[in-house]
PDB file of N, CA and C in Angstrom:
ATOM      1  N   UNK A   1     135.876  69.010 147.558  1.00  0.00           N
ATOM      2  CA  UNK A   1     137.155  68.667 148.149  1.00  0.00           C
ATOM      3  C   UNK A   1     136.999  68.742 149.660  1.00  0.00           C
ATOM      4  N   UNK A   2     137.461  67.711 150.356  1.00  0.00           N
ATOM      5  CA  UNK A   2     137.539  67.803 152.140  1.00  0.00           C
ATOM      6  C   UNK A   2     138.197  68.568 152.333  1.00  0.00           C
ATOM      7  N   UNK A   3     138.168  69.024 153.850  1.00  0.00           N
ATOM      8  CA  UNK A   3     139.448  69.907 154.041  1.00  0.00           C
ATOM      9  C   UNK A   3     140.411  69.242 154.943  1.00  0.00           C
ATOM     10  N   UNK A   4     141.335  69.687 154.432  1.00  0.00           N
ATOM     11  CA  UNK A   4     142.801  69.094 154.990  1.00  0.00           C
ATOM     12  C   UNK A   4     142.992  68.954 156.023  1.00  0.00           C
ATOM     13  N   UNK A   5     143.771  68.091 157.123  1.00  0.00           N
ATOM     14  CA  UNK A   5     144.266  67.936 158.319  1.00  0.00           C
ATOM     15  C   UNK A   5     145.517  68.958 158.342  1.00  0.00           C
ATOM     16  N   UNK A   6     146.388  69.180 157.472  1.00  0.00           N
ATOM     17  CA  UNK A   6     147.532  70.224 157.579  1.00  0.00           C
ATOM     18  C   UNK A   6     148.010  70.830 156.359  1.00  0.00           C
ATOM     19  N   UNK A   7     148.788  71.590 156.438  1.00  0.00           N
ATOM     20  CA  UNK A   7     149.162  72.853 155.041  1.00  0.00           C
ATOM     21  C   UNK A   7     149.771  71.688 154.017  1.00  0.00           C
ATOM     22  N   UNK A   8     150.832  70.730 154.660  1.00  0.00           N
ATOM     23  CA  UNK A   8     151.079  69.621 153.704  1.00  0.00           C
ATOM     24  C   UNK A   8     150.083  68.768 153.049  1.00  0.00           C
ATOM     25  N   UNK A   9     149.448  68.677 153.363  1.00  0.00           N
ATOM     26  CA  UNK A   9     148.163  67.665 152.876  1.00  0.00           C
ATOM     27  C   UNK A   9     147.739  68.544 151.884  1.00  0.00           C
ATOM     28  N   UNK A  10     146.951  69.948 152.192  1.00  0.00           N
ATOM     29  CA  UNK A  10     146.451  70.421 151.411  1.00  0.00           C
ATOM     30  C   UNK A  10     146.942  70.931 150.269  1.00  0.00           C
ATOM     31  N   UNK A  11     148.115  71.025 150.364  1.00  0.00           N
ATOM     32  CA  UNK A  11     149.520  71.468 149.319  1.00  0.00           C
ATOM     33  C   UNK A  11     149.292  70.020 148.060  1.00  0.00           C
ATOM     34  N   UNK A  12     149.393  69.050 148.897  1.00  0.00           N
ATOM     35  CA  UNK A  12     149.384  68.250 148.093  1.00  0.00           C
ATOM     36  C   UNK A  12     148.126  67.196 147.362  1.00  0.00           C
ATOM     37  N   UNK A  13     147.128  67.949 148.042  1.00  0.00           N
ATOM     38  CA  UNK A  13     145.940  67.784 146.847  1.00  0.00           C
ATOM     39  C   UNK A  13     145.732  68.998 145.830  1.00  0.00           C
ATOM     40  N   UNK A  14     146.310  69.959 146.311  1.00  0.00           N
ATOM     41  CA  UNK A  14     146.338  70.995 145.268  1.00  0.00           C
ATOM     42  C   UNK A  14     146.792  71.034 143.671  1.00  0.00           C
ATOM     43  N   UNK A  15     148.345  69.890 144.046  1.00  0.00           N
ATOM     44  CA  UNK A  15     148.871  69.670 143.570  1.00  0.00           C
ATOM     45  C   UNK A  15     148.781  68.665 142.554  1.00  0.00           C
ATOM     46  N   UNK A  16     148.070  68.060 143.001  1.00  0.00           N
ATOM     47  CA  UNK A  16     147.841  66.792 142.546  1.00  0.00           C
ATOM     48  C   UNK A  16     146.024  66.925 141.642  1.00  0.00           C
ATOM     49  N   UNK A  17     145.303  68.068 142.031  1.00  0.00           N
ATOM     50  CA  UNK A  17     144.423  68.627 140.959  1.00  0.00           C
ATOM     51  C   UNK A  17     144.900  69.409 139.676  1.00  0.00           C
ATOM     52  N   UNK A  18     146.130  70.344 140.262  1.00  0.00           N
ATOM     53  CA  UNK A  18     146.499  70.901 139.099  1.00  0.00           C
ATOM     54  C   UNK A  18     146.710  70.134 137.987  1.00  0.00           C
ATOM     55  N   UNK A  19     147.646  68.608 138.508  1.00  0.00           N
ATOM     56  CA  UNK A  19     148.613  68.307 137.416  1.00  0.00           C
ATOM     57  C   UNK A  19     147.103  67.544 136.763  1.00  0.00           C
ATOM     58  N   UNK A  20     146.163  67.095 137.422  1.00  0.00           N
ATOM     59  CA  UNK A  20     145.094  66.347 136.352  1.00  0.00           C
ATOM     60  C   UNK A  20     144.257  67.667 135.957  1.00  0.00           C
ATOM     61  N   UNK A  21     144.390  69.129 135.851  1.00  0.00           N
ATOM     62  CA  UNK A  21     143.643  69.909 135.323  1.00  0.00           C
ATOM     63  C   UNK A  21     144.235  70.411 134.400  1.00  0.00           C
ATOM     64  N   UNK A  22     145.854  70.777 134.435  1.00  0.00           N
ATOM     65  CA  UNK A  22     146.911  71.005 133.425  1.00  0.00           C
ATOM     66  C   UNK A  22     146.735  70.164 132.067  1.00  0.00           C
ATOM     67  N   UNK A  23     146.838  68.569 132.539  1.00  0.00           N
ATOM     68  CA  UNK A  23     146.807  67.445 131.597  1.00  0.00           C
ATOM     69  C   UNK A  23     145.140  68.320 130.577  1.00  0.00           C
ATOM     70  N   UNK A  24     144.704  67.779 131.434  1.00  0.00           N
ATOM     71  CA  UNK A  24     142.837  67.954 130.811  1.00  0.00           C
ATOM     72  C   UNK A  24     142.686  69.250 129.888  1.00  0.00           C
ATOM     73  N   UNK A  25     142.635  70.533 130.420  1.00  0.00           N
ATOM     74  CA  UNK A  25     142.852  71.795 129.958  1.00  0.00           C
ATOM     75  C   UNK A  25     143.588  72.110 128.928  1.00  0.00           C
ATOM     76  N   UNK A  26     144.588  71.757 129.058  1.00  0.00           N
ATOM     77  CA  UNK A  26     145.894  71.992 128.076  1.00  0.00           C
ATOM     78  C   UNK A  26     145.855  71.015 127.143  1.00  0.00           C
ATOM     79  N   UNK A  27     145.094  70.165 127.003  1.00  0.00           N
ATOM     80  CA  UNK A  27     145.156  69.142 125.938  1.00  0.00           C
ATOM     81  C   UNK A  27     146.881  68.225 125.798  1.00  0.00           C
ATOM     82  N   UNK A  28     147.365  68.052 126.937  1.00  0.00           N
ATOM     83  CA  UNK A  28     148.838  67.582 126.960  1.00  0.00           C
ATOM     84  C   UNK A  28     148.168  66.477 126.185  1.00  0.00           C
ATOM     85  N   UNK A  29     149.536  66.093 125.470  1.00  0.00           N
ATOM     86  CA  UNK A  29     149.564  64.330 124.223  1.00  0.00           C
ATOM     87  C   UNK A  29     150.424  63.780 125.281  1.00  0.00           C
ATOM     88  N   UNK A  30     150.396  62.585 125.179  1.00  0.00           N
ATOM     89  CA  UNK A  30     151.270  61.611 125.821  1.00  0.00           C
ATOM     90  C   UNK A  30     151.757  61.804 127.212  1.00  0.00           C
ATOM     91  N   UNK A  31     151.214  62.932 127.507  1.00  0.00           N
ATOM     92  CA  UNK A  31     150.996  63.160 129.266  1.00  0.00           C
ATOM     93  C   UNK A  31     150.303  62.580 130.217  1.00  0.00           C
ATOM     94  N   UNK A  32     150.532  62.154 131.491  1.00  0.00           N
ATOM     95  CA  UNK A  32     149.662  61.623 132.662  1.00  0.00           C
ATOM     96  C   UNK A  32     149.726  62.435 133.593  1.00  0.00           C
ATOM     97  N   UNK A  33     149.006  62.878 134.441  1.00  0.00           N
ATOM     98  CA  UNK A  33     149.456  63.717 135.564  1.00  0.00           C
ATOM     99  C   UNK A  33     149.721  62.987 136.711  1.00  0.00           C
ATOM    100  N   UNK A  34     150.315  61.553 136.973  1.00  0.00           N
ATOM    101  CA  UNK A  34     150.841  61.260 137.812  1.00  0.00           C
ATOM    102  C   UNK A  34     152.278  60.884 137.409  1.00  0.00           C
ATOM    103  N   UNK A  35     152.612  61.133 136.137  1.00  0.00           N
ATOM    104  CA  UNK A  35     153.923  61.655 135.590  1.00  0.00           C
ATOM    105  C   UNK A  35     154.528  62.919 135.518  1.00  0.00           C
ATOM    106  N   UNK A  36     153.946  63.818 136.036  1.00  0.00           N
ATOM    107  CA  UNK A  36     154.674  65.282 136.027  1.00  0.00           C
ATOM    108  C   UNK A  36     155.208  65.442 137.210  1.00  0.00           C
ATOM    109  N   UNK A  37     156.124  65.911 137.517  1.00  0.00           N
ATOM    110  CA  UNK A  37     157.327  65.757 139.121  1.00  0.00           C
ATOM    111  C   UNK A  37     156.947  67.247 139.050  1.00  0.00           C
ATOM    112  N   UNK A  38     156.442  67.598 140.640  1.00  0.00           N
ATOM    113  CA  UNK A  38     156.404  68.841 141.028  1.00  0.00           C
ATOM    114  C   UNK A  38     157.012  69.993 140.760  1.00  0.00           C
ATOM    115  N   UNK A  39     158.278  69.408 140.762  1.00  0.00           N
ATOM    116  CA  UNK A  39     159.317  70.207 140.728  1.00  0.00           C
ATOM    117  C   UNK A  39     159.879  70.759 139.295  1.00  0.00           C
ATOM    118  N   UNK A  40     159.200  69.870 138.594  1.00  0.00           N
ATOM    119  CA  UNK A  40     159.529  70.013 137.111  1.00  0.00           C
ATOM    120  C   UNK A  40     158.895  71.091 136.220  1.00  0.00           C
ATOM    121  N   UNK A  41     159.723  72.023 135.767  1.00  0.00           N
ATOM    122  CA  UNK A  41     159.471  73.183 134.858  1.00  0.00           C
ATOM    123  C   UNK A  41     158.040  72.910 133.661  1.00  0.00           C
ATOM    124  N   UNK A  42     157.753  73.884 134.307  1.00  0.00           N
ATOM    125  CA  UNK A  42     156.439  73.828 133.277  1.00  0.00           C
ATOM    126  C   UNK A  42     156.526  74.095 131.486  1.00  0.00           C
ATOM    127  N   UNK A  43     157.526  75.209 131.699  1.00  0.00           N
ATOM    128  CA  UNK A  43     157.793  75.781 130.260  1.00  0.00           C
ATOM    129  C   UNK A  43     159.288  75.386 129.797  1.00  0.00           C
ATOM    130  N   UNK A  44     159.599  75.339 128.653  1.00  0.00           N
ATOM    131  CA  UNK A  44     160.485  75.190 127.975  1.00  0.00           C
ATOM    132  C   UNK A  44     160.956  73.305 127.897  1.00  0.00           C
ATOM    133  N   UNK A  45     162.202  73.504 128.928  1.00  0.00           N
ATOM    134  CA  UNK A  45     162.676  71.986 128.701  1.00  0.00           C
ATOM    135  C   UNK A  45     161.436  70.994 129.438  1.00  0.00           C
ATOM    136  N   UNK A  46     160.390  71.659 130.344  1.00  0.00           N
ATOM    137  CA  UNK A  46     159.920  70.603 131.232  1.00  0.00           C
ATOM    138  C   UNK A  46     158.681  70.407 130.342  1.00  0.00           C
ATOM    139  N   UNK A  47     157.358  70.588 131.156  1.00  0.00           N
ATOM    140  CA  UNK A  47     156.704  70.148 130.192  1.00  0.00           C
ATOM    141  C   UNK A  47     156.240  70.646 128.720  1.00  0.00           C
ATOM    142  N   UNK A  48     157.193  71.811 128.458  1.00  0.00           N
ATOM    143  CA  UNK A  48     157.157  72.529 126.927  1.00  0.00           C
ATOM    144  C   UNK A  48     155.838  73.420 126.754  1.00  0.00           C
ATOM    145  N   UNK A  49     155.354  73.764 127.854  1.00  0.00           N
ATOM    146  CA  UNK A  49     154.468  74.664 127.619  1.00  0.00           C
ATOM    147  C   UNK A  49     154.436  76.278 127.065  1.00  0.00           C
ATOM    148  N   UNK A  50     154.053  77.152 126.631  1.00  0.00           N
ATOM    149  CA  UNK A  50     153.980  78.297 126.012  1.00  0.00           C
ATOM    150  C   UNK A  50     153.045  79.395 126.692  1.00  0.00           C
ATOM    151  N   UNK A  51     153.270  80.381 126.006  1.00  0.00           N
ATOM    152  CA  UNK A  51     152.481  81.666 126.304  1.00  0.00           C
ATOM    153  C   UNK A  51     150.992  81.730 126.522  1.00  0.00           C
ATOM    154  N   UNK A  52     150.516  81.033 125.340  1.00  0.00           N
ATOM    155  CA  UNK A  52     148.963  80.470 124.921  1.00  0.00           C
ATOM    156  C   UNK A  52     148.478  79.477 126.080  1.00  0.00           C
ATOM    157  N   UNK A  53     149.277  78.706 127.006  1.00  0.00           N
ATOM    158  CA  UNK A  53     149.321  77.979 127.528  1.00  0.00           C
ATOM    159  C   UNK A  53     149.177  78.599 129.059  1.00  0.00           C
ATOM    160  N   UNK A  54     150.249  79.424 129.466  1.00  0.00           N
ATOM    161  CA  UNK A  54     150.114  80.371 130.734  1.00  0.00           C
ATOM    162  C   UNK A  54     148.946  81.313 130.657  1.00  0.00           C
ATOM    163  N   UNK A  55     148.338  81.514 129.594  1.00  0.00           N
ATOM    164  CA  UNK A  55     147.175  81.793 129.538  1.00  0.00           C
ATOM    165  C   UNK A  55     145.977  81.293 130.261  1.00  0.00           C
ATOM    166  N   UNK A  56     146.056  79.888 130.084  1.00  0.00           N
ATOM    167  CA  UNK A  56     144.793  79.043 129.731  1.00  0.00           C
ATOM    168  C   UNK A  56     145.124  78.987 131.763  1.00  0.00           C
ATOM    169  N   UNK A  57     146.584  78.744 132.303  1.00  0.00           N
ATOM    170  CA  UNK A  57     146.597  78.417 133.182  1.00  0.00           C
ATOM    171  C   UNK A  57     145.681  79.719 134.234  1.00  0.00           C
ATOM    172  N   UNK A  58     146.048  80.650 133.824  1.00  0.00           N
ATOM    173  CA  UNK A  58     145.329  81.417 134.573  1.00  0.00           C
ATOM    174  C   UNK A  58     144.134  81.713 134.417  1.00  0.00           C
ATOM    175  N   UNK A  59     143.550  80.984 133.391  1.00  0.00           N
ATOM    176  CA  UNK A  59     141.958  81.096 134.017  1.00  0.00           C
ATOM    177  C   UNK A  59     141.798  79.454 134.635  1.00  0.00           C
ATOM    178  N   UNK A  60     142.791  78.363 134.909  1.00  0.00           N
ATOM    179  CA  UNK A  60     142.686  77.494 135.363  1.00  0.00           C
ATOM    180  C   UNK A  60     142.320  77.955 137.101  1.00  0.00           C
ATOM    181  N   UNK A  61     143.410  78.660 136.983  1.00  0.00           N
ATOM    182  CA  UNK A  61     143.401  79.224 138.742  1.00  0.00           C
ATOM    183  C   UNK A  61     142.240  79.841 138.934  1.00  0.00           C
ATOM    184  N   UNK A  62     141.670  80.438 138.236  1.00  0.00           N
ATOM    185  CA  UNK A  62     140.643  81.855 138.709  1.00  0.00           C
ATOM    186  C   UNK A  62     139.349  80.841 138.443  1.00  0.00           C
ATOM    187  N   UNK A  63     139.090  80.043 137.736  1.00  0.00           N
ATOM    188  CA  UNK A  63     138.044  79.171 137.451  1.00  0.00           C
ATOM    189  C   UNK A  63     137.687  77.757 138.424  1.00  0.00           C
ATOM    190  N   UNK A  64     138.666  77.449 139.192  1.00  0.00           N
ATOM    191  CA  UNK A  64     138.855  76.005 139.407  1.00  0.00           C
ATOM    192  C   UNK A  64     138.987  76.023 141.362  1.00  0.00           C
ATOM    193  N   UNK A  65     139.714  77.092 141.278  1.00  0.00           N
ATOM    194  CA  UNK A  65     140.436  77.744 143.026  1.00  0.00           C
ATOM    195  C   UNK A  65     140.143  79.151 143.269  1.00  0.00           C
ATOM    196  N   UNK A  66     139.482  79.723 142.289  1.00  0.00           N
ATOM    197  CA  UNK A  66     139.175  81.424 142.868  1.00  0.00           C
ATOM    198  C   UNK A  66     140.243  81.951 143.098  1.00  0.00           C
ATOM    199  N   UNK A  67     141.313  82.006 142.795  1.00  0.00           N
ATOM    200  CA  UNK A  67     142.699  82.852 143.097  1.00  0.00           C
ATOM    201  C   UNK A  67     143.100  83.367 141.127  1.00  0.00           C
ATOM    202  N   UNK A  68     143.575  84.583 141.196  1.00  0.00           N
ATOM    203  CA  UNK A  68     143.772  85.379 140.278  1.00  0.00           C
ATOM    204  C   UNK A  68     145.064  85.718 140.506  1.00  0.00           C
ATOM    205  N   UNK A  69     145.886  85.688 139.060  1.00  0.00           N
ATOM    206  CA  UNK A  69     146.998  86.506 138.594  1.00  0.00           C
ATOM    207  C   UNK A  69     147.243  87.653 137.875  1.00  0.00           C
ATOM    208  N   UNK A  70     147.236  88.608 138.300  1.00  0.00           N
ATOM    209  CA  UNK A  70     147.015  89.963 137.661  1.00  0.00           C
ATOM    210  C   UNK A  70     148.257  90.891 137.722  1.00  0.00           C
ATOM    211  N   UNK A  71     149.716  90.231 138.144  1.00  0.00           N
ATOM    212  CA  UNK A  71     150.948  90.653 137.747  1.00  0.00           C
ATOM    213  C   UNK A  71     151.715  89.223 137.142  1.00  0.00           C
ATOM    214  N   UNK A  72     151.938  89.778 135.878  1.00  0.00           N
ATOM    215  CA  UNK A  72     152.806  88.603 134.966  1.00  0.00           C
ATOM    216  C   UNK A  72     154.142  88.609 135.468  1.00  0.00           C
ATOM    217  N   UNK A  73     154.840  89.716 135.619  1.00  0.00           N
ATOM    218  CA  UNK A  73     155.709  89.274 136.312  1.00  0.00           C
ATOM    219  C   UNK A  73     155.926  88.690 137.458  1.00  0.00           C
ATOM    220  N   UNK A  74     154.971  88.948 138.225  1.00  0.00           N
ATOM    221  CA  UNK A  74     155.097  87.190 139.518  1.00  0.00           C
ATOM    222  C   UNK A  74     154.538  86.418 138.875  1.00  0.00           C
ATOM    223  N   UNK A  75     153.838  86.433 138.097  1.00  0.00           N
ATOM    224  CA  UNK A  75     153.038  84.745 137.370  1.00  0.00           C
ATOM    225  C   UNK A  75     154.512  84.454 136.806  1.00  0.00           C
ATOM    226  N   UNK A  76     155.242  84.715 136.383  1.00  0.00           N
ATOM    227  CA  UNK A  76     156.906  84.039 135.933  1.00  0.00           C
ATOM    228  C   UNK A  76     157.301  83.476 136.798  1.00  0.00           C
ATOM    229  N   UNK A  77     157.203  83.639 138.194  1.00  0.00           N
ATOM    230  CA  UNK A  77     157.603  83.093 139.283  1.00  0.00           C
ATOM    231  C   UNK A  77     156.632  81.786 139.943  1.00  0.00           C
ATOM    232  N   UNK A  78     155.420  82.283 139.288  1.00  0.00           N
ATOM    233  CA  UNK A  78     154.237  81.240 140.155  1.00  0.00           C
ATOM    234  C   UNK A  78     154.465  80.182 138.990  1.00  0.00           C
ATOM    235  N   UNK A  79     154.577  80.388 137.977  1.00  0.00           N
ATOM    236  CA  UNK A  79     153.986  79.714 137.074  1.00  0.00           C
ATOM    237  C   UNK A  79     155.772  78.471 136.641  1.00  0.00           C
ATOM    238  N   UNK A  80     156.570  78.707 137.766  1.00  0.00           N
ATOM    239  CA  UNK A  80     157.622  77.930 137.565  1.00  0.00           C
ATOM    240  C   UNK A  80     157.560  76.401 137.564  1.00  0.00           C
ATOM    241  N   UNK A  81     156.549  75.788 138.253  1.00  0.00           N
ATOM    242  CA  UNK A  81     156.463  74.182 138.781  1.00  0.00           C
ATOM    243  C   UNK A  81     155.075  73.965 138.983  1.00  0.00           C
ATOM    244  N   UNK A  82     154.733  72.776 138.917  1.00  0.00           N
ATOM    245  CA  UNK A  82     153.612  72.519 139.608  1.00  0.00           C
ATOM    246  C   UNK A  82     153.605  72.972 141.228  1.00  0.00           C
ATOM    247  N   UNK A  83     154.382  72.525 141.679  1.00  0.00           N
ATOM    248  CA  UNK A  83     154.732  72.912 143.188  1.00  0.00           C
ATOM    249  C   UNK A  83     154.626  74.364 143.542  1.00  0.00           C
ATOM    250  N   UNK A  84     154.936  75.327 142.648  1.00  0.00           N
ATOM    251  CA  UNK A  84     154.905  76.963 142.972  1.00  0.00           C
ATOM    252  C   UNK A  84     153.743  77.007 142.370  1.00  0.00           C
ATOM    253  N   UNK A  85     153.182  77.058 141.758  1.00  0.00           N
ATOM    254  CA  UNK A  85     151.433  77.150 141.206  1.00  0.00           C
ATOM    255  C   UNK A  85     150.588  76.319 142.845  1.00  0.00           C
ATOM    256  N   UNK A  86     150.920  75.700 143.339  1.00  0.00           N
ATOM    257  CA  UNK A  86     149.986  74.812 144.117  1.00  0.00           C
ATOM    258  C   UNK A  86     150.188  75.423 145.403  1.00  0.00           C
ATOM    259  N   UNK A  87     151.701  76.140 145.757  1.00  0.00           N
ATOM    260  CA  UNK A  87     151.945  77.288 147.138  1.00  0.00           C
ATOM    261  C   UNK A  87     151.433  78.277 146.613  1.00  0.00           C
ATOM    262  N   UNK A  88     151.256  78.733 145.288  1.00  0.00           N
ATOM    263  CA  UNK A  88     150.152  80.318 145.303  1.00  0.00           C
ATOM    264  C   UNK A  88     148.740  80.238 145.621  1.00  0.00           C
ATOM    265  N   UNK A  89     148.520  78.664 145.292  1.00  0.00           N
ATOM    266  CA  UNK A  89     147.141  78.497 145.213  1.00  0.00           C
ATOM    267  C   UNK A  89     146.395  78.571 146.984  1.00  0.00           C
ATOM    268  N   UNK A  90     147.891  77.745 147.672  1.00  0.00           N
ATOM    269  CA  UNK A  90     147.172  77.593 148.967  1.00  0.00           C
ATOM    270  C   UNK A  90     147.455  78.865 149.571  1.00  0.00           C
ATOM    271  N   UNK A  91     148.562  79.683 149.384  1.00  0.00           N
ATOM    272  CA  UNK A  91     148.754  80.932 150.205  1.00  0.00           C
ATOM    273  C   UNK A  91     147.273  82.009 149.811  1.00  0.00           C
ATOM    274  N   UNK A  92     146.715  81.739 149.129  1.00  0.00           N
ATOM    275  CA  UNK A  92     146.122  82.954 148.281  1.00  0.00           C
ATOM    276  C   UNK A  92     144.293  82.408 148.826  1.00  0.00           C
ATOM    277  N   UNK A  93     144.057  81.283 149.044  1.00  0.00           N
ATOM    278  CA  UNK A  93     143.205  80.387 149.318  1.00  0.00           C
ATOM    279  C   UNK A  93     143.032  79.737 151.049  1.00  0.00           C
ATOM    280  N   UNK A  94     144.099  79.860 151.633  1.00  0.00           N
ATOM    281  CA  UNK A  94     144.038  79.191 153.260  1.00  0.00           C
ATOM    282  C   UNK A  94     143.159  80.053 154.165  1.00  0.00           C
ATOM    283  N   UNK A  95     142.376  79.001 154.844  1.00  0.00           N
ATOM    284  CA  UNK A  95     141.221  80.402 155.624  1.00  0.00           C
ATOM    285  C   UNK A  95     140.051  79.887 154.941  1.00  0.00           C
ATOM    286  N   UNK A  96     140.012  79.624 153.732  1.00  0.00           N
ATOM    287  CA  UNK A  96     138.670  80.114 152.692  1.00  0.00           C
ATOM    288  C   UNK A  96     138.268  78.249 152.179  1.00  0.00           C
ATOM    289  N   UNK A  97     137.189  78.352 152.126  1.00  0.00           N
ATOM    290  CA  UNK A  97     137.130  76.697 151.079  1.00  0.00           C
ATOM    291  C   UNK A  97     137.125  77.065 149.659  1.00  0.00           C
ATOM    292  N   UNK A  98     138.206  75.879 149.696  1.00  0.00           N
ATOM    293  CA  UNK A  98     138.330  75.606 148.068  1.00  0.00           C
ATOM    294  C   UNK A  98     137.262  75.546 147.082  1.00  0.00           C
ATOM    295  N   UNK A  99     137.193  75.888 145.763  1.00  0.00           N
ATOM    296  CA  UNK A  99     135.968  75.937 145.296  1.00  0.00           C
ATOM    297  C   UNK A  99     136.281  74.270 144.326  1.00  0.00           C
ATOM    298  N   UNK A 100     135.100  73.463 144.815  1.00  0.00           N
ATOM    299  CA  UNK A 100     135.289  72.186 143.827  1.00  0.00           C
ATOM    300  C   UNK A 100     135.727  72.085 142.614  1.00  0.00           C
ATOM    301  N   UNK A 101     135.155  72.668 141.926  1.00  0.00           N
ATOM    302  CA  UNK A 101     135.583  72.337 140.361  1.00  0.00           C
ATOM    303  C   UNK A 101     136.278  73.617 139.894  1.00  0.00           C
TER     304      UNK A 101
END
């Protein structure tokens, strides 16, 4: 991955890896990841994801970006949007290079 010209840019390749690593990882059906809206709830009404699922996401993070979740109760909070997964990723990550894959 290049590195970004500004926090927006990089926000939004972050973002835009998650939603094609979410798709991939998670085995989504009938999903695209240039169909998932940032803003849109990961669990329940949005994209219907589960427990087994916030699982998988956090070794997405720790495997993919080197950033770790090790309080579930803020992962309830991180794990709200694509968009709040992709500000933990860069707050937790800025300073440092991203790890490619």
């Amino acid at each position: 991955m290049t590195k970004p010209d500004n926090k927006e840019q990089a926000i939004a390749e972050i973002r835009a890896k998650l939603k094609i690593l979410l798709v991939e990882q998670l085995s989504l059906e009938d999903v695209v990841a240039e169909d998932i809206e940032d803003d849109a709830p990961l669990f329940n009404e949005g994209l219907g994801l589960d427990s087994l699922d916030a699982v998988e996401i956090v070794v997405i993070l720790q495997r993919h970006f080197g950033v770790e979740v090790k309080d579930m109760e803020m992962g309830r909070k991180i794990f709200q949007s694509v968009a709040t997964l992709a500000d933990y990723v860069y707050d937790n990550t800025a300073g440092k290079d991203q790890p490619g894959n």
